[in-house]
Protein backbone atom coordinates (compact mmCIF):
# COMPACT_ATOMS: atom_id res chain seq x y z
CA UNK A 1 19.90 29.11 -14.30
CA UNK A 2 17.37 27.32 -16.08
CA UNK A 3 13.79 26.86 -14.94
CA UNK A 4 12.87 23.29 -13.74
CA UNK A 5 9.74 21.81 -15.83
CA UNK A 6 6.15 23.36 -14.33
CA UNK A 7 5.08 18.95 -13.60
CA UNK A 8 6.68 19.57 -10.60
CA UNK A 9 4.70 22.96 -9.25
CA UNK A 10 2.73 22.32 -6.77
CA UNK A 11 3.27 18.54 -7.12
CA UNK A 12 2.82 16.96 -3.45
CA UNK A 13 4.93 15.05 -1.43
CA UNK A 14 2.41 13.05 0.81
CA UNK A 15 3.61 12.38 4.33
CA UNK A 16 6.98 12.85 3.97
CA UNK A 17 6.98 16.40 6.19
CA UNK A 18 6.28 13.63 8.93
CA UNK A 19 8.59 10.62 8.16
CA UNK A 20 11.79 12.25 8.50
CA UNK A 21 13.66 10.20 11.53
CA UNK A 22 13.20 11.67 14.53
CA UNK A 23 16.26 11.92 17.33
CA UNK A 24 16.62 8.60 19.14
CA UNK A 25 14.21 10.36 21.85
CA UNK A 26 11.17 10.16 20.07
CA UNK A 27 8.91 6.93 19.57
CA UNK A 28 8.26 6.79 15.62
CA UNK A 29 4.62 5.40 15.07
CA UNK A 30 4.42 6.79 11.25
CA UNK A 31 6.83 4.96 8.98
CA UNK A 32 4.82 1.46 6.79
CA UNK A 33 8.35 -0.65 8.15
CA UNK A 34 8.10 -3.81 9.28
CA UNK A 35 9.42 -4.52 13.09
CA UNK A 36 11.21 -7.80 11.88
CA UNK A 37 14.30 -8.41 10.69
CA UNK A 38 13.91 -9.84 7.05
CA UNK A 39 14.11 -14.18 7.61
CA UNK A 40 17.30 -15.59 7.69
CA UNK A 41 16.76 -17.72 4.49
CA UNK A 42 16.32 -14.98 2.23
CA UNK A 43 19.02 -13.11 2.83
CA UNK A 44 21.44 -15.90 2.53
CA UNK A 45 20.16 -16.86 -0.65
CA UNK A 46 20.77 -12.68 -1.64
CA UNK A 47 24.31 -13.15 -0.28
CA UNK A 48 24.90 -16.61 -2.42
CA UNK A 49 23.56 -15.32 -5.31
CA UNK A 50 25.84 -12.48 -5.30
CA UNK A 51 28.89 -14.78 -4.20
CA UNK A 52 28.19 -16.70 -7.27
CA UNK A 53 28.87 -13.67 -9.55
CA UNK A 54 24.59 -13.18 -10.42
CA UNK A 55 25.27 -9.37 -10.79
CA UNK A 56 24.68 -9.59 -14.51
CA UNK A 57 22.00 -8.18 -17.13
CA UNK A 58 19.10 -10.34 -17.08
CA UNK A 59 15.62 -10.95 -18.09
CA UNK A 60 13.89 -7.17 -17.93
CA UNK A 61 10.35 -9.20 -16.49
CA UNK A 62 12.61 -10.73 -14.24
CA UNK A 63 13.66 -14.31 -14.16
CA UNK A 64 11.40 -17.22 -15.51
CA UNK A 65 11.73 -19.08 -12.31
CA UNK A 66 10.75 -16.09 -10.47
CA UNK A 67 7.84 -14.99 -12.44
CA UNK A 68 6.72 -18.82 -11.94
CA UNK A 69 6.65 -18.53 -8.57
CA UNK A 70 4.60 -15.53 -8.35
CA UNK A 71 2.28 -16.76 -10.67
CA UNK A 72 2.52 -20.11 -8.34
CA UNK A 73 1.72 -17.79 -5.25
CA UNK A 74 -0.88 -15.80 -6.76
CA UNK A 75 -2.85 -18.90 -7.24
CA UNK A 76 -2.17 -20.43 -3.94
CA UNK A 77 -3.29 -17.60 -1.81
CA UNK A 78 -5.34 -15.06 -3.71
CA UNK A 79 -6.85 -17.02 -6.87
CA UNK A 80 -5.94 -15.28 -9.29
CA UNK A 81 -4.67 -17.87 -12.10
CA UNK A 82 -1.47 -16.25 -14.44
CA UNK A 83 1.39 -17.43 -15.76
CA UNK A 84 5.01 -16.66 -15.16
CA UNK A 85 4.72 -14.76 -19.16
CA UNK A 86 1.87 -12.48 -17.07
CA UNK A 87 3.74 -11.35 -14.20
CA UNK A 88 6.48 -8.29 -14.51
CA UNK A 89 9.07 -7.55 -11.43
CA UNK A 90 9.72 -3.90 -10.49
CA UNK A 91 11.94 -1.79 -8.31
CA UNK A 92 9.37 -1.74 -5.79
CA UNK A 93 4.94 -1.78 -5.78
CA UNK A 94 5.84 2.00 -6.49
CA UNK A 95 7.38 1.74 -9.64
CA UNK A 96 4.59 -1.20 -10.74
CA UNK A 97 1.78 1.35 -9.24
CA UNK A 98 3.46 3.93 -11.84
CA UNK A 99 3.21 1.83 -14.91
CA UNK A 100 -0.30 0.67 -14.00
CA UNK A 101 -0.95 4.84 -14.20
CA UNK A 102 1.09 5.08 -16.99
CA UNK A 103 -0.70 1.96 -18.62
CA UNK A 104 -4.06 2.78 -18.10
CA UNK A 105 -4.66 6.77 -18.02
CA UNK A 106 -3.26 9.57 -20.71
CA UNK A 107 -2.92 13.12 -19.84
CA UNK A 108 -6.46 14.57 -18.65
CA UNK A 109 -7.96 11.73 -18.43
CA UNK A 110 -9.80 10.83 -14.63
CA UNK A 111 -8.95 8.58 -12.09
CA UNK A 112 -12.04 7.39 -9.01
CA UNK A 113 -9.55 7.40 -5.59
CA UNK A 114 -11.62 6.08 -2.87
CA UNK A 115 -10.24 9.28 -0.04
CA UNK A 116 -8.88 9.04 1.78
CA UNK A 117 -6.22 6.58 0.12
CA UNK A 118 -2.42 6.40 0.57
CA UNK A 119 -0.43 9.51 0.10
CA UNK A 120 1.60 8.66 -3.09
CA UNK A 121 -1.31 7.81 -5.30
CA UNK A 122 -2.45 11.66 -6.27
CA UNK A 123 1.00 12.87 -6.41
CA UNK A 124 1.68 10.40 -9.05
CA UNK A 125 -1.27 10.62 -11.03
CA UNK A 126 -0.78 14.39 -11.23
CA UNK A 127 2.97 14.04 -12.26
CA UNK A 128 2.14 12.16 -15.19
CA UNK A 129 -1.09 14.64 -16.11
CA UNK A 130 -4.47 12.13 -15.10
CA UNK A 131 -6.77 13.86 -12.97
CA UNK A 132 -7.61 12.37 -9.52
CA UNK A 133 -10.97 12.30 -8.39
CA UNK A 134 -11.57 11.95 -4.63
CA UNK A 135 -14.70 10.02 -4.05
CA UNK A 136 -15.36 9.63 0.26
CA UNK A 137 -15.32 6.32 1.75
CA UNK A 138 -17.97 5.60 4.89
CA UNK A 139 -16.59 7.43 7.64
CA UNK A 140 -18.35 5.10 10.09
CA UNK A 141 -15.96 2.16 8.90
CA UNK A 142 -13.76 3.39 5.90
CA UNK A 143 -15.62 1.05 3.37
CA UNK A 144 -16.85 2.42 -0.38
CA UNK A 145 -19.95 3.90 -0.95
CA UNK A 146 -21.21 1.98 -4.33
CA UNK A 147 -23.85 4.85 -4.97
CA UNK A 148 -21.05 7.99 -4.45
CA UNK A 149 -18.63 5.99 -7.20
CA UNK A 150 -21.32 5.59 -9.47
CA UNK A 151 -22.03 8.86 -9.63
CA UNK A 152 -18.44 9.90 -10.04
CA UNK A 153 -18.03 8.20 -13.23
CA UNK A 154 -17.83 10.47 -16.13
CA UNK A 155 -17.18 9.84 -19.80
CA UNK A 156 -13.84 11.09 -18.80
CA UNK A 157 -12.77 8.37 -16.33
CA UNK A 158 -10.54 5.58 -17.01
CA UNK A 159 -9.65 3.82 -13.98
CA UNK A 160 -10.72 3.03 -10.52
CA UNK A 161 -7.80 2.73 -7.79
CA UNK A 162 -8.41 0.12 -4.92
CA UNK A 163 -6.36 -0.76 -2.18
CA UNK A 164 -7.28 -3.15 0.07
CA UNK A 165 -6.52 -4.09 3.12
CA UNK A 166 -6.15 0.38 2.84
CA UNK A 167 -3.17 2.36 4.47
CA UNK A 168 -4.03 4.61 6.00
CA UNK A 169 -7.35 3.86 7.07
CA UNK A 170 -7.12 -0.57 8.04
CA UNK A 171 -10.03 -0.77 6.07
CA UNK A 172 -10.87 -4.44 4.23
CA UNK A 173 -13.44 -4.33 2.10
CA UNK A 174 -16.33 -6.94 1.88
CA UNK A 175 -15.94 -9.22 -1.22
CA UNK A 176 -20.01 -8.27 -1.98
CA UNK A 177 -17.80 -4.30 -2.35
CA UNK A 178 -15.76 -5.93 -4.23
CA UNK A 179 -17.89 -7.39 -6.70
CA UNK A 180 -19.96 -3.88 -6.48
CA UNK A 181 -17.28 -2.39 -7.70
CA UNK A 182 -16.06 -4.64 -10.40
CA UNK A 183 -19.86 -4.47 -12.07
CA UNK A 184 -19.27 -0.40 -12.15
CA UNK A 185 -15.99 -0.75 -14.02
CA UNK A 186 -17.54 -3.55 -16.27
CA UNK A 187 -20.77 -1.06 -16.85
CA UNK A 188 -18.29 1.81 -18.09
CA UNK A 189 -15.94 -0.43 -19.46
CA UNK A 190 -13.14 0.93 -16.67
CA UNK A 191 -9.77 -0.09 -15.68
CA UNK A 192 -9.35 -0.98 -12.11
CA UNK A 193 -5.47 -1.05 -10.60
CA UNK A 194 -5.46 -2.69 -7.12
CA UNK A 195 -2.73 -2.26 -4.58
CA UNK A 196 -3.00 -5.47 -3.26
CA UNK A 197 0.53 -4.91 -1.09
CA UNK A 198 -0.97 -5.93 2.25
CA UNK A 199 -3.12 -8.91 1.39
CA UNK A 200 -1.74 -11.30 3.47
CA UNK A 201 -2.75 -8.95 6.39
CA UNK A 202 -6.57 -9.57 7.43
CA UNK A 203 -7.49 -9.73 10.75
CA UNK A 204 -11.55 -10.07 10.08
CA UNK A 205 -13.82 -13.18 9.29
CA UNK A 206 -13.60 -12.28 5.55
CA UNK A 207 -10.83 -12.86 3.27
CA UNK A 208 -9.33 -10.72 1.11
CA UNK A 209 -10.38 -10.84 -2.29
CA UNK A 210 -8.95 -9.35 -5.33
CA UNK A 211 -11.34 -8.49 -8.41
CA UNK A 212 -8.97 -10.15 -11.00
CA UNK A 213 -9.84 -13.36 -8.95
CA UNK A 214 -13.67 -12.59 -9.83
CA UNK A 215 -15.59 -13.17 -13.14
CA UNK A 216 -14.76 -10.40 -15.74
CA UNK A 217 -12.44 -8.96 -13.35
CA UNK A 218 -8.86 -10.00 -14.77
CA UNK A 219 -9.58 -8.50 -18.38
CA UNK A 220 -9.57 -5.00 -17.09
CA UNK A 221 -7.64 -5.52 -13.70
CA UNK A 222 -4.28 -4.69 -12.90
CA UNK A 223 -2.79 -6.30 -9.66
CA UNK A 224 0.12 -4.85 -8.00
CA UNK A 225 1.95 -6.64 -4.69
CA UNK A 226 5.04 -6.95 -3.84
CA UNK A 227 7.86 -8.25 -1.18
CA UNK A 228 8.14 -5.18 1.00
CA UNK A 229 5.20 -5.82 4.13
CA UNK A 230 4.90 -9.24 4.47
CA UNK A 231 8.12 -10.50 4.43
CA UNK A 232 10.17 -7.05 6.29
CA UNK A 233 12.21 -6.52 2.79
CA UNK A 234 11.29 -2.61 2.55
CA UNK A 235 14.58 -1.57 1.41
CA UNK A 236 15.21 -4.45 -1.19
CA UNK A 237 13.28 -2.59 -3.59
CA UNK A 238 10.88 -5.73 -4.94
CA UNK A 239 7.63 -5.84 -6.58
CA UNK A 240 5.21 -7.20 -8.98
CA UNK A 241 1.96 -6.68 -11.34
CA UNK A 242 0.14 -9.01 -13.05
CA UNK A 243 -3.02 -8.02 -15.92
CA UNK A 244 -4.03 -8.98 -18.98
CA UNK A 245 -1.55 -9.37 -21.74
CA UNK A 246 -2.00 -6.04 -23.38
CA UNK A 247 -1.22 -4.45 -20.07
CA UNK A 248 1.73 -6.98 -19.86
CA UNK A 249 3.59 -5.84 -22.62
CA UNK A 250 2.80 -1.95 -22.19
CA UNK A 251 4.60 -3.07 -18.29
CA UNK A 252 7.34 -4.76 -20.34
CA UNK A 253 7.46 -1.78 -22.37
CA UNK A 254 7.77 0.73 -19.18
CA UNK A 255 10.23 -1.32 -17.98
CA UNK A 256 12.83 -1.50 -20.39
CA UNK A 257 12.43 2.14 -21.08
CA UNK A 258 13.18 3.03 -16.94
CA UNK A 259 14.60 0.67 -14.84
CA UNK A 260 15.64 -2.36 -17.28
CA UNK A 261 14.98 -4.75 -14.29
CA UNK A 262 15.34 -5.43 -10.54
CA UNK A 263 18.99 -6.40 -8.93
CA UNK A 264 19.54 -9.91 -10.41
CA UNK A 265 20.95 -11.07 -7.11
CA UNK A 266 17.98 -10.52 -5.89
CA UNK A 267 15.83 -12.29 -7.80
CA UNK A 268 16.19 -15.98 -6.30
CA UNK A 269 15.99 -14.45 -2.96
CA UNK A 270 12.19 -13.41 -4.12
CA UNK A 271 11.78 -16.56 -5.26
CA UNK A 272 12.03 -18.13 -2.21
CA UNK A 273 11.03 -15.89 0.13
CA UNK A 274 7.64 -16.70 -1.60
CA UNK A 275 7.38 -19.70 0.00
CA UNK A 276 8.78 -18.78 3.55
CA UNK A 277 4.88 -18.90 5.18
CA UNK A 278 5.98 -19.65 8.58
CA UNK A 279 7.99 -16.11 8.77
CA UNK A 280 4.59 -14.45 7.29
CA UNK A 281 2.17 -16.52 9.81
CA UNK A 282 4.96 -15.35 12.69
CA UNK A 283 4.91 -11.26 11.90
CA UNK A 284 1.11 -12.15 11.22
CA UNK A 285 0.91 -13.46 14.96
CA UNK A 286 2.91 -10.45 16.75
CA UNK A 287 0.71 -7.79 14.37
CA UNK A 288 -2.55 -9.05 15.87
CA UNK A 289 -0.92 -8.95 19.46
CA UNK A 290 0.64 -4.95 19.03
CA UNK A 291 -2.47 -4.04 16.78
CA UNK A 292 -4.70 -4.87 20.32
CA UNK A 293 -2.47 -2.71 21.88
CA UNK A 294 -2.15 -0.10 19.96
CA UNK A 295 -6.35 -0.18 19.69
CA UNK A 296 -7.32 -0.35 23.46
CA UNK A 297 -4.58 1.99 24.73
CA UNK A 298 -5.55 5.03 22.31
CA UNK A 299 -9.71 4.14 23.16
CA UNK A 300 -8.32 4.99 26.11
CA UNK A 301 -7.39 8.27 25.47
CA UNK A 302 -9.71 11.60 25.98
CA UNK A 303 -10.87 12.50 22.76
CA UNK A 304 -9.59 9.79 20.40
CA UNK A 305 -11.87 7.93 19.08
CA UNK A 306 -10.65 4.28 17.04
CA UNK A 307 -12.58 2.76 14.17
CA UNK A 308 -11.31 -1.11 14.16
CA UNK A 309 -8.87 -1.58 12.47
CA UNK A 310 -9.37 -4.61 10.08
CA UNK A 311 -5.63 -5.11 8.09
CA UNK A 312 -2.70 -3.36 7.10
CA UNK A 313 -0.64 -2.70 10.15
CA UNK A 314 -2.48 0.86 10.53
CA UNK A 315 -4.38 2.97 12.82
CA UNK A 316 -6.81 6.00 11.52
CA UNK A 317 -7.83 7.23 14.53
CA UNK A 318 -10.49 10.42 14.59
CA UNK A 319 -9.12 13.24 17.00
CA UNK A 320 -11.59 16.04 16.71
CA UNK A 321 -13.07 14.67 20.17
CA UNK A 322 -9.73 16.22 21.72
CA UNK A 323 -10.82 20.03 20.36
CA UNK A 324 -7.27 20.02 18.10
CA UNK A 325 -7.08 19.97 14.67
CA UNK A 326 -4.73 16.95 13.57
CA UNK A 327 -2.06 18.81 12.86
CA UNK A 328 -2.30 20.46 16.37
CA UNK A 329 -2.49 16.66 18.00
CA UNK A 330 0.18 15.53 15.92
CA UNK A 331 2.72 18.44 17.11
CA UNK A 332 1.55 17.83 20.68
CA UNK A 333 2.39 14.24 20.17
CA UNK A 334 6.05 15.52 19.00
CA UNK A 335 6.19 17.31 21.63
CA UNK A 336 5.51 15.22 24.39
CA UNK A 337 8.15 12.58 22.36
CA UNK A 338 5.49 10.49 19.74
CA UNK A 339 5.73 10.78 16.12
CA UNK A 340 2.69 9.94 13.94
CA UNK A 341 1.07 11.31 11.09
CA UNK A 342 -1.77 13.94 11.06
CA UNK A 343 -4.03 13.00 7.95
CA UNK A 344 -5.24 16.22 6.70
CA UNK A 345 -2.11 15.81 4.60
CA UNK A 346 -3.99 13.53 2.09
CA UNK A 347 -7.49 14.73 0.88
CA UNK A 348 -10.32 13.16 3.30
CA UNK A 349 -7.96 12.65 5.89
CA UNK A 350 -8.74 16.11 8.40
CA UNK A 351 -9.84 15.42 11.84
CA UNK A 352 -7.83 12.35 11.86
CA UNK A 353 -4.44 10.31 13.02
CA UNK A 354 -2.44 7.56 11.29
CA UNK A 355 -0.23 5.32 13.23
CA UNK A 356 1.44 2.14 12.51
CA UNK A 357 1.37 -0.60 14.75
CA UNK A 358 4.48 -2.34 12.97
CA UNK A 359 6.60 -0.75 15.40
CA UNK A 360 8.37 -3.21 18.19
CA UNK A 361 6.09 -3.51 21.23
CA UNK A 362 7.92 -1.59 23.90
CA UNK A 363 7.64 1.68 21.52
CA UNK A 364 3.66 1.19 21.36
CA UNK A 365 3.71 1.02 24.93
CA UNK A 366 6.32 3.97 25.65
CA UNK A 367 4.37 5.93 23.20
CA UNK A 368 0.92 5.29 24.91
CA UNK A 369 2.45 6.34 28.22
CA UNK A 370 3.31 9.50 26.97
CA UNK A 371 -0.26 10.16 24.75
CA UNK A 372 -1.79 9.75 28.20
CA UNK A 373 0.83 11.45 30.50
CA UNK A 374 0.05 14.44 27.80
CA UNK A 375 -3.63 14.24 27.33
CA UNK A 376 -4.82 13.05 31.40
């Protein structure tokens, strides 16, 4: 039997040890899903689309129409002016978070992670040969420390990865960090990709704000979002990136060569589910009520100690208060019938918990009744 090619040695899977379904027993508090069913309105568009026989080749960027309406969104809610000839739809923010690597590193060349940062993002620099370099985030809130990038930078980076709101740790970062770190890429003449996927949830006093929306920042930015969080359409595979045209056409490029494009049915359904805000101010609504929840009844527990959580729909609670490493906590929690995620599985992440608060509400509170029943 042939050997497999040595990319994959050693080549990390994240926190998928952890996501595997549990038996119906177990309250699941790791999985990024939405606790919504995707609205109504989009999927019967989806079902029309594909009653009217859209199943066809089409446009690898995806449809004009739908590339207008991103561009249309992108302006509406994040300022960040494009047109529908800037905007590429992908299987997924994944597969646009790929190209953007693909786009803006080559083999060797170093990438400024602010750790700890979601658990795909090293895997898939490694797999296509760019070096990640791990630079710590504040522990006493999860925001950057301006100084520690600077000093990162060598005259073998390329890029700067953001991602903010931040699974795992909730984090939002200040548009003053923002700027900070636009002026380092600027000064070095950097890249900067941001995973902008959970933008619509903030839940402090200061927006979100993306560095293409900032002077000098859309030359050398690279904005990826995408269907999956906001709207509860995980498994329909749909996202998006937006840059400057060079980067365009190299996404253009990467797409043609891989995927060719994303489910034409589908298409229209993205479209409009663009515009569906009252199903996005709803979730919005029930993920403040569960993330209050979720935040008071682990504070509550011996040992844990919670850093507020400021978007995303995440939890990275420090456990070393409790005497167990995370990975001890986390099998306790299995044990005593919680799932959730012990961090040291991502670099930065030891001594600390992630849990989503997407869940329904009844499972945060089953799973907080156990957590206590276990730790008290």
């Amino acid at each position: 039997m042939p050997d497999i090619s040595a990319r994959f040695e050693g080549l990390g899977v994240g926190f998928a040890p952890y996501l595997q379904p549990p038996g119906p027993e177990i309250v699941r508090w790791t999985v990024g899903e939405p606790g919504f069913a995707t609205p109504k309105e989009i999927l019967d568009v989806a079902i029309g689309e594909l009653e009217a026989g859209n199943t066809k080749y089409t446009r690898g960027a995806g449809s004009m129409e739908l590339c207008q309406g991103v561009a249309d969104y992108l302006s509406k809610h994040h300022e960040i002016e494009v047109s529908a000839e800037d905007v590429v739809v992908t299987p997924g923010a994944k597969q646009a978070m790929l190209y953007s690597f693909l786009i803006t590193t080559m083999p060797g060349d170093e990438v400024i992670l602010l750790a700890p940062s979601w658990a795909s993002y090293e895997p898939m620099l490694e797999f296509i040969g760019a070096k990640p370099v791990h630079v710590p985030v504040r522990k006493d809130n999860f925001h950057p420390d301006l100084d520690a990038i600077r000093e990162a930078v060598t005259d073998k980076t390329r890029m700067i990865l953001l991602n903010s709101p931040c699974n795992p740790t909730g984090a939002v970062f200040t548009p003053d960090e923002i700027r900070g770190i636009l002026e380092i890429a600027v000064d070095n003449d950097l890249w900067i990709v941001s995973d902008e996927i959970y933008s619509r949830m903030v839940w402090v006093d200061w927006p979100h704000v993306s560095p293409a929306s900032l002077p000098g920042g859309m030359e050398r930015t690279i904005v990826v979002n995408g269907w999956s969080k906001s709207w509860a359409m995980t498994g329909m595979r749909l996202g998006f990136l937006t840059g400057p045209p060079n980067a365009v056409k190299a996404a253009i490029k990467s797409q043609a060569n891989s995927a060719s494009h994303v489910p034409t049915f589908m298409m229209e359904a993205a479209r409009v589910a663009l515009s569906c805000d009252g199903s996005v101010e709803e979730f919005n609504l029930e993920y403040k009520k569960r993330r209050e929840i979720m935040k008071n009844g682990l504070s509550e527990l011996p040992g844990v100690r919670v850093i507020e959580p400021e978007g995303a729909f995440y939890i990275f609670a420090d456990i070393t208060g409790t005497g167990m490493t995370d990975t001890e906590f986390a099998d306790g929690a299995l044990e005593a019938g919680v799932q959730l995620i012990p961090a040291s599985l991502i670099t930065g992440g030891e001594g600390f918990i992630r849990v989503s608060y997407a869940t329904n509400e009844d499972a945060i509170h089953e799973g907080l009744s156990r957590l206590r029943s276990w730790l008290l």
